[in-house]
Protein backbone atom coordinates (compact mmCIF):
# COMPACT_ATOMS: atom_id res chain seq x y z
CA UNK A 1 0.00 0.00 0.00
CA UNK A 2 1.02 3.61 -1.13
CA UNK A 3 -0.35 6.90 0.49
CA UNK A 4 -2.55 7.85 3.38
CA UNK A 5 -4.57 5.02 5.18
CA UNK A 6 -6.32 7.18 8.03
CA UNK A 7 -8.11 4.22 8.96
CA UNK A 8 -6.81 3.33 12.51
CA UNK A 9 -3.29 3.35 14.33
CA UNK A 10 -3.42 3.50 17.70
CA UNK A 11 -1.81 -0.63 17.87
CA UNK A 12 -0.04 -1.88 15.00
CA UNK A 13 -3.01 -4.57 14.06
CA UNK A 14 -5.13 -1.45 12.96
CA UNK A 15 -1.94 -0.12 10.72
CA UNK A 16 -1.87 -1.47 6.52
CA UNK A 17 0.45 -4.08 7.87
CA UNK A 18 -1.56 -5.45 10.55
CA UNK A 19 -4.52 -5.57 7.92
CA UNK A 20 -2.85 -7.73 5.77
CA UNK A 21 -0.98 -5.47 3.18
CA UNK A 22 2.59 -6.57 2.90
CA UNK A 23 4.05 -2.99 2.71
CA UNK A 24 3.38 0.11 3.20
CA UNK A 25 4.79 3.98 2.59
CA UNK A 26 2.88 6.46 3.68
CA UNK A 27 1.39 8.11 6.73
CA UNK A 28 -1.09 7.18 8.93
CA UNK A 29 -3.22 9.76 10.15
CA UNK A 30 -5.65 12.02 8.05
CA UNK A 31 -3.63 14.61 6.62
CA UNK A 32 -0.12 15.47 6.82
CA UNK A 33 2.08 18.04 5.31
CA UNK A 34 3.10 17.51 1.48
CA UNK A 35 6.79 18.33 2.60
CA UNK A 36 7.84 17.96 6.31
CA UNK A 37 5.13 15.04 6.66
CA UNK A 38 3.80 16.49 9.50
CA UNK A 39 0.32 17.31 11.14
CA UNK A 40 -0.18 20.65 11.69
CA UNK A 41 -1.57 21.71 15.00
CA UNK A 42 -3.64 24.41 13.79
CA UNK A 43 -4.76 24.55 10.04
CA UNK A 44 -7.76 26.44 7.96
CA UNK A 45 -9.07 27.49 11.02
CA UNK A 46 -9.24 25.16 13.22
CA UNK A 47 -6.72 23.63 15.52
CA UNK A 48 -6.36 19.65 16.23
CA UNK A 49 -3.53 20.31 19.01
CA UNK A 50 -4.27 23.30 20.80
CA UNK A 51 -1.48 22.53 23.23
CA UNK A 52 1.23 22.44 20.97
CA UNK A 53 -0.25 25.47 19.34
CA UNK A 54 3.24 27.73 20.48
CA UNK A 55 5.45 24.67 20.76
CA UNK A 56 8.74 24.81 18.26
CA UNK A 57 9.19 21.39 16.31
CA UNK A 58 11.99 20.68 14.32
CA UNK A 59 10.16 20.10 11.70
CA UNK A 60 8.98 23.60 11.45
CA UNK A 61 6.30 25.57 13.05
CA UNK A 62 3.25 24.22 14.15
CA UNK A 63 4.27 20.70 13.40
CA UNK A 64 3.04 18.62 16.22
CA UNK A 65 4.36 15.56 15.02
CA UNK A 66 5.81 13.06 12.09
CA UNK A 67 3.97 10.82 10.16
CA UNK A 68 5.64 8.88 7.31
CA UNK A 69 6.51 5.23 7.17
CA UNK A 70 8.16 2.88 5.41
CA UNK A 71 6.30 -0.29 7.03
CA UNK A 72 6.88 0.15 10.39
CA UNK A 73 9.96 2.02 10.24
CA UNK A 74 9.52 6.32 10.23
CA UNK A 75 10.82 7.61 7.56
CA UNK A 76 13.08 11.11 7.92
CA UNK A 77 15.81 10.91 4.75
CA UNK A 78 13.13 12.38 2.11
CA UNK A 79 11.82 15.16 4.68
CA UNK A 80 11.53 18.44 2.39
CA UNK A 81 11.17 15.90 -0.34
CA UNK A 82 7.48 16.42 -2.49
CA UNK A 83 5.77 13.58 -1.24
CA UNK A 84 3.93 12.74 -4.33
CA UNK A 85 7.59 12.47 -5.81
CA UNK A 86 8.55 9.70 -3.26
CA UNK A 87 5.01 7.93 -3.81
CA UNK A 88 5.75 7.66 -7.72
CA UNK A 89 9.04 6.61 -6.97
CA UNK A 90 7.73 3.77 -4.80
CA UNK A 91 5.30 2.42 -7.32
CA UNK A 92 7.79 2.58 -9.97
CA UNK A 93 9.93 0.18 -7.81
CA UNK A 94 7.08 -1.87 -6.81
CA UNK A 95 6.10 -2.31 -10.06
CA UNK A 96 9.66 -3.11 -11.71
CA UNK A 97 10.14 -6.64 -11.02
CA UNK A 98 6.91 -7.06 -13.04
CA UNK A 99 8.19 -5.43 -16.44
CA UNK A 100 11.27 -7.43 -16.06
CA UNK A 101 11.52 -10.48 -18.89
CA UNK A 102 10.51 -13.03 -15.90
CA UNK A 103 8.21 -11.16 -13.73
CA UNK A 104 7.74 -12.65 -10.65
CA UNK A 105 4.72 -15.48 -10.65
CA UNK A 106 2.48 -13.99 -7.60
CA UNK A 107 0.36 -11.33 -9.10
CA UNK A 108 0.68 -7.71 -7.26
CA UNK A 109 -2.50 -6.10 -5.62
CA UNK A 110 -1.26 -2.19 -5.73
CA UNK A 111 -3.59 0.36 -3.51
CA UNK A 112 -2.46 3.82 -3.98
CA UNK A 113 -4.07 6.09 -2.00
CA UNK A 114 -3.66 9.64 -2.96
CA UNK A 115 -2.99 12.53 -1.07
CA UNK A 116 -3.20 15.24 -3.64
CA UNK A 117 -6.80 15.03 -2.63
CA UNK A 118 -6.53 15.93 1.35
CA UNK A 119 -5.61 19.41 2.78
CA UNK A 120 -3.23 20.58 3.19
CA UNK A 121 -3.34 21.43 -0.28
CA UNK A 122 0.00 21.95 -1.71
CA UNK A 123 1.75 21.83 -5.09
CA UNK A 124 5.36 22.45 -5.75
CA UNK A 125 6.12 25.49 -7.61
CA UNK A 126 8.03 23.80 -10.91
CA UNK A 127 5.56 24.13 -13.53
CA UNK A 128 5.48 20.52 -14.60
CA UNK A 129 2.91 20.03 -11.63
């Protein structure tokens, strides 16, 4: 699985892994930002994590926390990195072994789940986007 899953992580059973996907990049929660993959605690209005709502991250302000994975691993080495960019990248590599001249026998169930579609809405300002 590729993308947001927003569907449960409070135990690692209710994660894509612990519903039976093999892998998973992505984050977990409903939104997160396009480049520092973070939650914001105060967005459009209305604020998620009131507490944090002066609190420095390190991941910029108003962060009030991470949310990428790589299975079960977080993911920090493409932070500032356009997340749609890593997704593609992802499926390309998923998808390899199966253009090869012996693709692997076990067919591949992809779910990408798109973010482009959630706010915080952001597009990177090359004009091939």
């Amino acid at each position: 699985m590729v993308g947001k899953w927003h569907l449960g992580y409070s135990r690692w059973s209710q994660t894509p892994m612990g519903k039976g996907f093999e892998s998973f990049y992505g984050y977990l929660q409903g939104q997160t930002d396009y480049y520092n993959r973070t939650s914001a605690s105060c967005t459009h209005g209305a604020c998620f994590y009131p507490r944090n709502l002066w609190a420095h991250s390190k991941f910029g302000e108003g962060a009030a926390g991470y949310d990428f994975w790589d299975n079960r691993t977080a993911v920090y080495q493409d932070l500032g990195k356009y997340t749609v960019d890593a997704y593609e990248e992802r499926i390309e590599r998923l998808l390899r072994p199966y253009a090869s001249a012996s693709p692997p026998s076990q067919p591949l169930f992809l779910y990408y789940a798109e973010q482009q579609l959630h706010i915080p809405l952001q597009a990177p300002p090359e004009p091939e986007y």
